[in-house]
C-alpha atoms as a PDB file:
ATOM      1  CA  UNK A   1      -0.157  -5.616  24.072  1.00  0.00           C
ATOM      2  CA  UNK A   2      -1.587  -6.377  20.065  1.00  0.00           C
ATOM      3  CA  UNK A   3       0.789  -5.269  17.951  1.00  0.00           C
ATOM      4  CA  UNK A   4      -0.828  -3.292  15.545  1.00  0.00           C
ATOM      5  CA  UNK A   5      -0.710  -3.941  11.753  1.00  0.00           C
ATOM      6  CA  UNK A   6       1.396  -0.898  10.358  1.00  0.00           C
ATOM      7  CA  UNK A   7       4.267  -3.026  13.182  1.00  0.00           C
ATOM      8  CA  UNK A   8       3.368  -5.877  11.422  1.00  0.00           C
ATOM      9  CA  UNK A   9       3.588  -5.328   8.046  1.00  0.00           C
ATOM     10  CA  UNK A  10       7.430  -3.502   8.757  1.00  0.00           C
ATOM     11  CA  UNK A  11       9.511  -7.292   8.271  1.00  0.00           C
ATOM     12  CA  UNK A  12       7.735  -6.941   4.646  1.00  0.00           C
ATOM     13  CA  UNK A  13       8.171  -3.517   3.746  1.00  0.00           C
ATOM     14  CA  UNK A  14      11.834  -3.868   4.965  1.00  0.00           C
ATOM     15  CA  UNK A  15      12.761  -6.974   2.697  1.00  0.00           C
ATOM     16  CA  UNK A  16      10.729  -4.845  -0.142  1.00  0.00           C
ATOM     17  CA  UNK A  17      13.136  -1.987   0.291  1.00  0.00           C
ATOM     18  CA  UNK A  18      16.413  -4.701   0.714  1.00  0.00           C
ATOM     19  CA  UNK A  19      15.051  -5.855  -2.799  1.00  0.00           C
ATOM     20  CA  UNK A  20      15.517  -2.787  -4.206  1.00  0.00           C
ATOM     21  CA  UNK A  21      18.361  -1.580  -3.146  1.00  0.00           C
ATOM     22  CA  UNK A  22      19.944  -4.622  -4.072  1.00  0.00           C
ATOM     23  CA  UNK A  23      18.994  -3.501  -7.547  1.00  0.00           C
ATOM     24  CA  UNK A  24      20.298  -0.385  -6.708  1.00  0.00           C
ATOM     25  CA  UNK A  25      23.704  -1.250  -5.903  1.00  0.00           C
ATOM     26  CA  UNK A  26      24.216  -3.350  -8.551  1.00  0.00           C
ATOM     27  CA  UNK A  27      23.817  -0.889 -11.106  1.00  0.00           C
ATOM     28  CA  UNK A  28      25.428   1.772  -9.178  1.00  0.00           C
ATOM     29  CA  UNK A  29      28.646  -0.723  -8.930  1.00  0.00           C
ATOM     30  CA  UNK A  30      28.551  -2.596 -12.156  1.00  0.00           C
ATOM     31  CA  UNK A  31      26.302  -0.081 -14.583  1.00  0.00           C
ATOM     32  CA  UNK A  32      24.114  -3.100 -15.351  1.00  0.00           C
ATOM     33  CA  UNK A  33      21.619  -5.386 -14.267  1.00  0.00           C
ATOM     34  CA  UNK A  34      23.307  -8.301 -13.176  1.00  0.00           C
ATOM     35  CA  UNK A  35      20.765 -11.312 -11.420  1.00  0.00           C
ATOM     36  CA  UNK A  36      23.586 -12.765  -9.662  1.00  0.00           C
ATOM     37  CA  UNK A  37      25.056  -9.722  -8.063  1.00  0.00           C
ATOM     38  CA  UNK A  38      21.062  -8.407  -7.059  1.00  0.00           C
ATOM     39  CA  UNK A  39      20.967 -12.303  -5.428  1.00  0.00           C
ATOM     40  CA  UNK A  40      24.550 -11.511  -3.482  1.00  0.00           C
ATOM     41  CA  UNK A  41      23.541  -8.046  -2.398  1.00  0.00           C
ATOM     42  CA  UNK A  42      19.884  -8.944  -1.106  1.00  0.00           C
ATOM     43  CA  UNK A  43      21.520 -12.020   0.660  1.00  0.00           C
ATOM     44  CA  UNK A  44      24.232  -9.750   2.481  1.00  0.00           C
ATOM     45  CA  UNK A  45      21.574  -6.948   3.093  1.00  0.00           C
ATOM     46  CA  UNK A  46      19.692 -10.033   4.468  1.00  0.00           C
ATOM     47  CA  UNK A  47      22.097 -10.779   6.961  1.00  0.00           C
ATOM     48  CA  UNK A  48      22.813  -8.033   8.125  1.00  0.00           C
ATOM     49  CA  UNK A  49      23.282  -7.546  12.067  1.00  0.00           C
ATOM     50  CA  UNK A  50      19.897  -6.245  14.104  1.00  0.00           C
ATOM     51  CA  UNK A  51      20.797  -2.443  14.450  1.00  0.00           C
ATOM     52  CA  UNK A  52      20.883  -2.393  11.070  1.00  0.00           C
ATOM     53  CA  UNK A  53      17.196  -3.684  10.303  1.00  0.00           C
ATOM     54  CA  UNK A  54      16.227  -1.325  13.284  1.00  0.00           C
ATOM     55  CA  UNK A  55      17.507   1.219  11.771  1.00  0.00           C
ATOM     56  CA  UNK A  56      15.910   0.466   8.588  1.00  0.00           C
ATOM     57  CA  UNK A  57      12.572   0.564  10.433  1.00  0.00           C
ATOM     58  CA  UNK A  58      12.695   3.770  11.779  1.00  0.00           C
ATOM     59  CA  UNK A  59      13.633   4.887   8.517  1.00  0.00           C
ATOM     60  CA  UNK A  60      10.345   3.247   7.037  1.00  0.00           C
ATOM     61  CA  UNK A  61       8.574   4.897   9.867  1.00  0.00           C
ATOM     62  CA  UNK A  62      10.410   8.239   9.349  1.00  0.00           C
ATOM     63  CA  UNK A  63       9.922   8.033   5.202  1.00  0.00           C
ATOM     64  CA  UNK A  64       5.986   6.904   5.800  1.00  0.00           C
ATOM     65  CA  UNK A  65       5.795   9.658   8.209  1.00  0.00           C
ATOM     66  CA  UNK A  66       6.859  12.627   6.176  1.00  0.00           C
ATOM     67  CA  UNK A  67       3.827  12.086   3.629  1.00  0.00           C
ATOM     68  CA  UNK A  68      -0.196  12.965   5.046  1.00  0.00           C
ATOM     69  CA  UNK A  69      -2.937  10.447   4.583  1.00  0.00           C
ATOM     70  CA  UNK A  70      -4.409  13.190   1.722  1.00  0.00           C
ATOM     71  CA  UNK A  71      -1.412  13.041  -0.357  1.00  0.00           C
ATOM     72  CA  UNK A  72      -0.995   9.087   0.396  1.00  0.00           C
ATOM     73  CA  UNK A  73      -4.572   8.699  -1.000  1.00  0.00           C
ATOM     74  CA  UNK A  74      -3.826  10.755  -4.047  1.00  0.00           C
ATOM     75  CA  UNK A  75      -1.129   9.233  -5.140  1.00  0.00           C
ATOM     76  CA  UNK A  76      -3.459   5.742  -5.215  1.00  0.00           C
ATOM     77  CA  UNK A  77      -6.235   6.431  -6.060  1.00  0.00           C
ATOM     78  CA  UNK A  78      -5.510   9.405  -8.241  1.00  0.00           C
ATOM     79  CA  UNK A  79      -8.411  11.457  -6.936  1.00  0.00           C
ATOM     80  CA  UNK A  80      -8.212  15.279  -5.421  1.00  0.00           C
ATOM     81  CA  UNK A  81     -11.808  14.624  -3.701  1.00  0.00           C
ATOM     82  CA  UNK A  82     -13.120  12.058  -1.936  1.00  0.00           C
ATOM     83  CA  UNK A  83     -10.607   9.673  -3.097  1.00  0.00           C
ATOM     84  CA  UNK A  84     -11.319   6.674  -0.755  1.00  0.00           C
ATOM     85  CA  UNK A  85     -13.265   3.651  -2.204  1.00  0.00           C
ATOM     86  CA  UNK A  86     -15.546   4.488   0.941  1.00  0.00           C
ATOM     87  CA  UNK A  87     -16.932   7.483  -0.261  1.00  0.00           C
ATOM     88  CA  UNK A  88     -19.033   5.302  -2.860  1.00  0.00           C
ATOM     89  CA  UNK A  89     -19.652   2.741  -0.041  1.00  0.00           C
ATOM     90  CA  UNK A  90     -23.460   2.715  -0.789  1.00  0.00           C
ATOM     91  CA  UNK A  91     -23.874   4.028  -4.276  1.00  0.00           C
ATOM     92  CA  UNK A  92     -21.449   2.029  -5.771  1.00  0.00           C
ATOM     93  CA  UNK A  93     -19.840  -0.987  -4.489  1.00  0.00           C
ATOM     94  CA  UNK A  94     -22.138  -2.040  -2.041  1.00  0.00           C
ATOM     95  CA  UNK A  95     -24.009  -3.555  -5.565  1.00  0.00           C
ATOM     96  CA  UNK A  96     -20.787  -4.919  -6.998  1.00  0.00           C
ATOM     97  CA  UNK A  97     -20.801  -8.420  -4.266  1.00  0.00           C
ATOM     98  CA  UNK A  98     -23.738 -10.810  -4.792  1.00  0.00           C
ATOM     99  CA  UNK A  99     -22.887 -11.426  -0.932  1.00  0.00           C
ATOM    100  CA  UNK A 100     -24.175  -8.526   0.357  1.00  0.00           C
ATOM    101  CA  UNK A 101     -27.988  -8.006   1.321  1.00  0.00           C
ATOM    102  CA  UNK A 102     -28.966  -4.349   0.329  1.00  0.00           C
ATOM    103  CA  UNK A 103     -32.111  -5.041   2.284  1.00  0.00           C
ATOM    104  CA  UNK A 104     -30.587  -5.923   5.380  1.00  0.00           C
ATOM    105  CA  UNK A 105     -28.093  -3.123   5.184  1.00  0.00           C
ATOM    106  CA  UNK A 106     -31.064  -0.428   4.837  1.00  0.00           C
ATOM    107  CA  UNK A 107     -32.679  -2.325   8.020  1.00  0.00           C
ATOM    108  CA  UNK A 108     -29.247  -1.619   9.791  1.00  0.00           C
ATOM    109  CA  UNK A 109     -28.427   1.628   9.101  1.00  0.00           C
ATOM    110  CA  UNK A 110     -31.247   3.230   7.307  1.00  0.00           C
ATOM    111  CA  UNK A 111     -31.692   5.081   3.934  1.00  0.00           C
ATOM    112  CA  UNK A 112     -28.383   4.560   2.194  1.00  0.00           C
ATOM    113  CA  UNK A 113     -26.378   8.002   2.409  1.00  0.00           C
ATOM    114  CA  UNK A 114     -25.770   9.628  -1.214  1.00  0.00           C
ATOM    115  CA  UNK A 115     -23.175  12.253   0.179  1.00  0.00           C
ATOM    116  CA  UNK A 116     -19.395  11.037  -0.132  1.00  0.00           C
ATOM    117  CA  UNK A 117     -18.127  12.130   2.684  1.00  0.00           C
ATOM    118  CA  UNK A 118     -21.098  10.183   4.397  1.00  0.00           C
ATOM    119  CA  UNK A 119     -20.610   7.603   2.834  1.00  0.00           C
ATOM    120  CA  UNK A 120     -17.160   7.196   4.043  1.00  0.00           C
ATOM    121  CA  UNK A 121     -18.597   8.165   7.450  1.00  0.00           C
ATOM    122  CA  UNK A 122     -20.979   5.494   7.727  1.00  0.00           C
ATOM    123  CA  UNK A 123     -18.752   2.697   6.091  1.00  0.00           C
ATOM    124  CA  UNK A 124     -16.629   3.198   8.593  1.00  0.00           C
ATOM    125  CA  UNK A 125     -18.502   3.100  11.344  1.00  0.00           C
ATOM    126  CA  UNK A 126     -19.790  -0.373   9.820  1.00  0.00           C
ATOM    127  CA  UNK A 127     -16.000  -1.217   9.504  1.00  0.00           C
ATOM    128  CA  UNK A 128     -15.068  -0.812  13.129  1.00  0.00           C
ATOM    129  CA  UNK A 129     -18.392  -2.551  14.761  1.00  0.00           C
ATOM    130  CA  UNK A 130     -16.859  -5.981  12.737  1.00  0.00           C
ATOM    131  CA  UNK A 131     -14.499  -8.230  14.496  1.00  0.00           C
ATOM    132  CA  UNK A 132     -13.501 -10.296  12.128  1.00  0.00           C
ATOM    133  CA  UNK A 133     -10.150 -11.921  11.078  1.00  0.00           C
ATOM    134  CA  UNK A 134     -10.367 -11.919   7.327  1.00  0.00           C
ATOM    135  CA  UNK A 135     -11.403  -8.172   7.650  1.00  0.00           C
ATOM    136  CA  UNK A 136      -8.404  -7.747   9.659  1.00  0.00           C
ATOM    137  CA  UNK A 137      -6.082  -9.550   6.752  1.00  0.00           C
ATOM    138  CA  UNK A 138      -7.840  -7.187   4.095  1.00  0.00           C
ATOM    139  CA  UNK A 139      -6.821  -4.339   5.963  1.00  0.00           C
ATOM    140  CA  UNK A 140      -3.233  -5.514   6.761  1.00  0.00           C
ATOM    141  CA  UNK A 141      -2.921  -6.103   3.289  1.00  0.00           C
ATOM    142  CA  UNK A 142      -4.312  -2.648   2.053  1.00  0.00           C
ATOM    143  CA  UNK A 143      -2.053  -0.963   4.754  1.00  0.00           C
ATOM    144  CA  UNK A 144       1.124  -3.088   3.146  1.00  0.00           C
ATOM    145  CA  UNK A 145       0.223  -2.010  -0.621  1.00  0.00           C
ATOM    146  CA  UNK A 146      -0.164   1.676   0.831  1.00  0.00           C
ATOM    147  CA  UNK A 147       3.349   1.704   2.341  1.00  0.00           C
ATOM    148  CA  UNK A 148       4.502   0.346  -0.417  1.00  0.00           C
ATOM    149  CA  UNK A 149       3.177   2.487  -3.045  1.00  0.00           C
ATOM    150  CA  UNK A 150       4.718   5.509  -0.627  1.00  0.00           C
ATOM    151  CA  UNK A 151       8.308   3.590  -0.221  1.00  0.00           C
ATOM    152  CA  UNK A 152       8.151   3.070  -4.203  1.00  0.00           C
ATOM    153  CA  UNK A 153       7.774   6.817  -4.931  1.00  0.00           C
ATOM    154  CA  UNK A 154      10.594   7.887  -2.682  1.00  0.00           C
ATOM    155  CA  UNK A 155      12.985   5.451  -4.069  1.00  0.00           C
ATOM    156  CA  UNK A 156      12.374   6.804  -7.355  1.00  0.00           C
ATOM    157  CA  UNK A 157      13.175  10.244  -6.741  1.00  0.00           C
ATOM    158  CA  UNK A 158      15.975   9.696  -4.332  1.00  0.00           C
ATOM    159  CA  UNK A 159      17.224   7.136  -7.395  1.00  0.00           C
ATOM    160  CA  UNK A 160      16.767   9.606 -10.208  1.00  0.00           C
ATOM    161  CA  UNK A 161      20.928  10.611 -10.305  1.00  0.00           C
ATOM    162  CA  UNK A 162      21.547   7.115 -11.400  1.00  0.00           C
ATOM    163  CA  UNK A 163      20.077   8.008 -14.748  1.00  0.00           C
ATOM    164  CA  UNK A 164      22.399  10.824 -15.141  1.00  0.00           C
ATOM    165  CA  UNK A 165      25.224   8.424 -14.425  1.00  0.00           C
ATOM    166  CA  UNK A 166      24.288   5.787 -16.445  1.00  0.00           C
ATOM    167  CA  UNK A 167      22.253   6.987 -18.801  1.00  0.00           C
ATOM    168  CA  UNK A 168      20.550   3.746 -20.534  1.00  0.00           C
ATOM    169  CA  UNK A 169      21.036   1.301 -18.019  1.00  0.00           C
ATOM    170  CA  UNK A 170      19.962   4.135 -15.372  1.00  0.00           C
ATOM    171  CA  UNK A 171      16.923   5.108 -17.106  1.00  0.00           C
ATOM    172  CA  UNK A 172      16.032   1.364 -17.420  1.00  0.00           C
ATOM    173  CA  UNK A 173      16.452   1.571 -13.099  1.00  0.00           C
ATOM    174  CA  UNK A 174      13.894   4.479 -13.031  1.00  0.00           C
ATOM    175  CA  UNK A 175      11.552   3.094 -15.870  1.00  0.00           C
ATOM    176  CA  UNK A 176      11.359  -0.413 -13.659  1.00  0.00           C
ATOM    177  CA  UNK A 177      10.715   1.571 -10.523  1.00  0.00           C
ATOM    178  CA  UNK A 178       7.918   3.150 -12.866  1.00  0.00           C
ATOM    179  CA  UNK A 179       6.397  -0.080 -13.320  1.00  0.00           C
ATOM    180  CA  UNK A 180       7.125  -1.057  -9.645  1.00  0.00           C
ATOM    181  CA  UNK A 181       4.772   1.676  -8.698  1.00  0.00           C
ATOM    182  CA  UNK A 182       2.332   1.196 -11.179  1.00  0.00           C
ATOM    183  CA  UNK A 183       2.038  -2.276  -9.836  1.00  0.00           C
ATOM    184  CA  UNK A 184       1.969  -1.508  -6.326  1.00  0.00           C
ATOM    185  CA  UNK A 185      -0.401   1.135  -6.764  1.00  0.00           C
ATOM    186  CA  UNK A 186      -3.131  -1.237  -8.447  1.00  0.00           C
ATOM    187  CA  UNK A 187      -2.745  -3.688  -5.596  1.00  0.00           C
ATOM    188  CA  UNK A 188      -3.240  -0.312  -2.854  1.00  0.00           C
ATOM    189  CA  UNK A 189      -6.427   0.331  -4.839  1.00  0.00           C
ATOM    190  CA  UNK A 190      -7.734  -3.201  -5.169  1.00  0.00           C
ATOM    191  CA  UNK A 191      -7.212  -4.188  -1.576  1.00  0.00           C
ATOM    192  CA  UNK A 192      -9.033  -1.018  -0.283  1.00  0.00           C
ATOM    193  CA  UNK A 193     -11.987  -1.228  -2.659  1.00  0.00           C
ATOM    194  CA  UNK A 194     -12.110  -4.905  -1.420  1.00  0.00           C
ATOM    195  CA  UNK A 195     -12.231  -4.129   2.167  1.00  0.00           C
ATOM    196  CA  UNK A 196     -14.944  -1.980   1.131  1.00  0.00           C
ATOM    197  CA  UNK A 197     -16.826  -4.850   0.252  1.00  0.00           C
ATOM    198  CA  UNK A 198     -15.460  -6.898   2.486  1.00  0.00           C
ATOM    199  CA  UNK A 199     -17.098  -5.059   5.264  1.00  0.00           C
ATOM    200  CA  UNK A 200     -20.444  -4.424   3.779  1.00  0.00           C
ATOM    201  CA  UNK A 201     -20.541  -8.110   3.017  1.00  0.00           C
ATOM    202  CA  UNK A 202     -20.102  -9.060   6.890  1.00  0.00           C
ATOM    203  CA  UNK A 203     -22.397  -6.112   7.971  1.00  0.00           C
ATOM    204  CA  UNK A 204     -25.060  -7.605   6.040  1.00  0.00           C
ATOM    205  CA  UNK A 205     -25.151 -11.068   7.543  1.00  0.00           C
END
């Protein structure tokens, strides 16, 4: 049975989360940001026995679950309406690759859809006729950043008493988890718009 790439990407999200909480506990225990005791936390977190990271997946799949696909979208690509890169499939980025053949594209699938939500249709019906492993990396990857993104947002506002314990060093926490998401968030966006391409590249052969 293929494991399917949400499973996958759980080992990565986990250690992602370990990292943090690492960070977490450090400032909880010590009110400061200490690189030694983050090291000595992740390490023990690291270690820990197998219910433990079994646990922490069904927590992952638990936190991930509580949020719809709208509001994951939103919060990446900071659209209300048709948010996904595939919504400009064919009026956009499908003239952004100098690998992909507008001609041949047209021959495929006809005139070129102007409508959004086509758009997104028709991409994605281009998307699942392609067996191909590098499109399957692109979208392992853009499922990762997604998660990610998600699993950064809740940390924040689960970690938002810290600042009124610790006031500076807390609000440096939050303000890091800020830039954690901001980072995260690019790298959601950028691997979806590229498996965009991706796709319409392959289609096009």
């Amino acid at each position: 049975m293929k494991i399917s790439l949400k499973t996958q990407n759980l080992p990565l999200i986990g250690l992602y989360i370990i990292f943090n909480i690492a960070i977490f506990l450090t400032i909880y225990n010590t009110g400061s940001i200490d690189i030694d005791n983050i090291q000595q936390y992740f390490t023990e977190l690291q270690v820990k026995d197998g219910i433990f990271f079994t646990l922490l997946s069904l927590v992952i799949i638990i936190a991930s679950g509580m949020f719809s696909n709208k509001f994951k979208e939103i919060i990446i690509f900071w659209k209300l309406n048709d948010r996904l890169p595939g919504c400009e499939a064919f009026s956009k980025y499908i003239y952004e690759d100098d690998r992909i053949n507008v001609k041949k594209i047209k021959a495929k699938i006809g005139k070129l859809p102007n409508n959004p939500k086509k758009q997104n249709s028709k991409w994605y019906e281009l998307f699942k006729s392609i067996n191909n492993h590098s499109i399957d990396k692109t979208h392992k990857d853009s499922l990762l950043c997604r998660e990610l993104t998600i699993m950064t947002l809740l940390m924040f506002l689960l970690t938002i008493p810290i600042f009124y314990k610790y006031d500076i060093v807390g609000g440096y926490y939050l303000i890091f988890l800020g830039l954690e998401y901001l980072v995260v968030r690019y790298c959601a966006k950028n691997t979806a718009e590229r498996l965009v391409v991706n796709t319409l590249a392959l289609s096009s052969i």
